[in-house]
Protein backbone atom coordinates (compact mmCIF):
# COMPACT_ATOMS: atom_id res chain seq x y z
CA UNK A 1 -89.02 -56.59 69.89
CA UNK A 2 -87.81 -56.70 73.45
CA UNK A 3 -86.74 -59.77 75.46
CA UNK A 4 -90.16 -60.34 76.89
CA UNK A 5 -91.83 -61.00 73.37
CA UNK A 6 -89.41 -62.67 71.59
CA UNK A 7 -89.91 -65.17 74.62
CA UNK A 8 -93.08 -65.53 74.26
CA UNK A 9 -93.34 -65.38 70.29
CA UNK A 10 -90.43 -68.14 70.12
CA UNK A 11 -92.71 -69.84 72.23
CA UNK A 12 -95.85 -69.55 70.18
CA UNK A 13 -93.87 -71.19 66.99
CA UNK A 14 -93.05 -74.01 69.37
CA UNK A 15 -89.47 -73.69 69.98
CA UNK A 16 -88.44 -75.93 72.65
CA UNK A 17 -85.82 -74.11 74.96
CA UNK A 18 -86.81 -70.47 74.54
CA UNK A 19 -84.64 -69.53 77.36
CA UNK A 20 -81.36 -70.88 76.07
CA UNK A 21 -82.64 -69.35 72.37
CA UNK A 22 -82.89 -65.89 73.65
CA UNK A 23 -79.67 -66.30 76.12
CA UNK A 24 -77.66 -67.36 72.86
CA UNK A 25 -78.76 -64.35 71.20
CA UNK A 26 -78.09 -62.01 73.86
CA UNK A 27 -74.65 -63.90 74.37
CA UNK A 28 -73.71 -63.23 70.49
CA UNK A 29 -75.11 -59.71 70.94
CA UNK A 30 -77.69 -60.82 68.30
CA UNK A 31 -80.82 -60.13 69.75
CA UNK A 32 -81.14 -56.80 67.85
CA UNK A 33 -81.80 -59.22 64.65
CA UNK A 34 -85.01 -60.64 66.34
CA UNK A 35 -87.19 -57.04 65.68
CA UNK A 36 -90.08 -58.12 64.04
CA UNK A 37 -92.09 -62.04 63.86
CA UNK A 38 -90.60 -62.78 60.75
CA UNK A 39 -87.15 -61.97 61.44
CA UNK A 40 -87.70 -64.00 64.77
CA UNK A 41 -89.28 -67.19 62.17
CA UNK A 42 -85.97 -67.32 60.40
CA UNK A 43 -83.74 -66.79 63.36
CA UNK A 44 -85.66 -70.21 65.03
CA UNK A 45 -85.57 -71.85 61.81
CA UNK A 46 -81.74 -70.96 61.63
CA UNK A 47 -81.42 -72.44 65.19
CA UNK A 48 -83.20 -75.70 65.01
CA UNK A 49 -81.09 -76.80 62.31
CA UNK A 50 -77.85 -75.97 63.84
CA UNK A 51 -79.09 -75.72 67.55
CA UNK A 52 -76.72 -72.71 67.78
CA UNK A 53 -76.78 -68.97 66.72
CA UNK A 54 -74.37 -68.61 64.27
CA UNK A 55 -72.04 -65.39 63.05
CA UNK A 56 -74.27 -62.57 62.30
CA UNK A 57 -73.32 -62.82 57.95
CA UNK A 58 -73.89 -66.52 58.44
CA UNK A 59 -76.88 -66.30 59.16
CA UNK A 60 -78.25 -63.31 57.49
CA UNK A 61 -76.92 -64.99 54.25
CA UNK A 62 -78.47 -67.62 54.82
CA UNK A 63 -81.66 -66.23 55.17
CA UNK A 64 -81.05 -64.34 52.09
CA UNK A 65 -80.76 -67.45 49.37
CA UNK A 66 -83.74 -68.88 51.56
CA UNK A 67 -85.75 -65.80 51.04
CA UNK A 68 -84.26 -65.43 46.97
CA UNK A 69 -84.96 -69.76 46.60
CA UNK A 70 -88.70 -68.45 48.10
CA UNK A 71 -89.55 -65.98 45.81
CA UNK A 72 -88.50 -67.85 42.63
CA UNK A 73 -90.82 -70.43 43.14
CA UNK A 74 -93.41 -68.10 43.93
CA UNK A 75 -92.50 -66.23 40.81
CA UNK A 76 -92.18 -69.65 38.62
CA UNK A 77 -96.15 -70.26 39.65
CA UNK A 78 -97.21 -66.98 38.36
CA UNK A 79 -99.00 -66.06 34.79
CA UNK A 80 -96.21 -65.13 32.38
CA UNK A 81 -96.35 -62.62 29.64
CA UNK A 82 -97.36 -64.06 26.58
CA UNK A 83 -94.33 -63.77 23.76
CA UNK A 84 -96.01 -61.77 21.55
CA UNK A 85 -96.92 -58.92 24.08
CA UNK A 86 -93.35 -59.33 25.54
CA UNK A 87 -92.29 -59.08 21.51
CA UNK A 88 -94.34 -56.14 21.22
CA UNK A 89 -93.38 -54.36 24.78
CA UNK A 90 -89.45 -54.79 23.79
CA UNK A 91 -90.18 -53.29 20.04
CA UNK A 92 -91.94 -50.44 21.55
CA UNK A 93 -89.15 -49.71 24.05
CA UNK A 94 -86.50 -49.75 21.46
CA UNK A 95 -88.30 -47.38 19.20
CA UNK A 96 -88.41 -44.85 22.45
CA UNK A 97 -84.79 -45.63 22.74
CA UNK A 98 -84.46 -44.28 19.30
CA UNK A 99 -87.15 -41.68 18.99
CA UNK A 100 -86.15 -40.05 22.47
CA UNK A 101 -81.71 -40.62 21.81
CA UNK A 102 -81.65 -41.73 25.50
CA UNK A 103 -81.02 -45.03 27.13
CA UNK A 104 -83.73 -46.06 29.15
CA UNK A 105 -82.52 -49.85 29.13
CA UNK A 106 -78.81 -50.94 30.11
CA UNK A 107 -77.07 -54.31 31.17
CA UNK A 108 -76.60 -55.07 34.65
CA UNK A 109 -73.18 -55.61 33.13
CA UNK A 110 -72.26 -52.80 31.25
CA UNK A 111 -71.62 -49.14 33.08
CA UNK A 112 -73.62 -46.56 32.11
C-alpha cells in the first residue's frame, strides 16, 4: 500500500494521529511492512500499546506469537478426531510404513 492508503485505512480503524503513525514508519524505514489491511491492523495494534514503532524483529515477533496464540484457540474450538479413528489412521500408517520399507512419518526431532 502506498502512503495515501495506509492514511486513510489507519484512519478507518480509528487510529488517532495517523500522521505521526505513518511519519514513524517512514522515519524507521518501516512503511514497507504496512502492504496489505491486515499487516496495517497489527502494525496499529503494535502502536497503540507502545505508542511507538518498534525494531522491525520486535515487532514482527510479536505479531507472530499473537498470530500462533490466535490460531490455537481457533484450533482448540474445532471438532477433534475421535480416538478410535485417530487409533485406526496411525495403525494404518504404520502398516504402509512397513508394507512400503519407507518412512513416511519422522520426528520434528530426529534427522532424516
Amino acid at each position: 500500500m502506498d502512503r495515501k492508503q495506509i492514511l486513510i485505512l489507519a484512519k478507518g480503524i480509528c487510529l488517532a494521529d495517523t500522521e505521526t503513525f505513518v511519519a514513524a514508519l517512514e522515519h524507521k524505514e518501516n512503511i514497507f511492512m504496512a502492504a496489505t489491511p491486515r499487516d496495517l491492523e497489527w502494525l496499529t495494534e503494535y502502536w497503540r500499546r507502545h505508542n511507538s514503532i518498534g525494531m522491525k524483529w520486535d515487532m514482527m515477533a510479536g505479531q507472530r506469537r499473537r498470530e500462533a496464540a490466535r490460531a490455537q484457540r481457533t484450533h482448540y474450538y474445532k471438532d477433534t478426531l475421535p480416538p478410535d479413528q485417530s487409533r485406526t489412521g496411525t495403525q494404518r500408517l504404520a502398516a504402509a510404513n512397513a508394507l512400503c520399507a519407507s518412512r513416511i512419518l519422522s520426528c520434528l526431532t530426529q534427522r532424516c
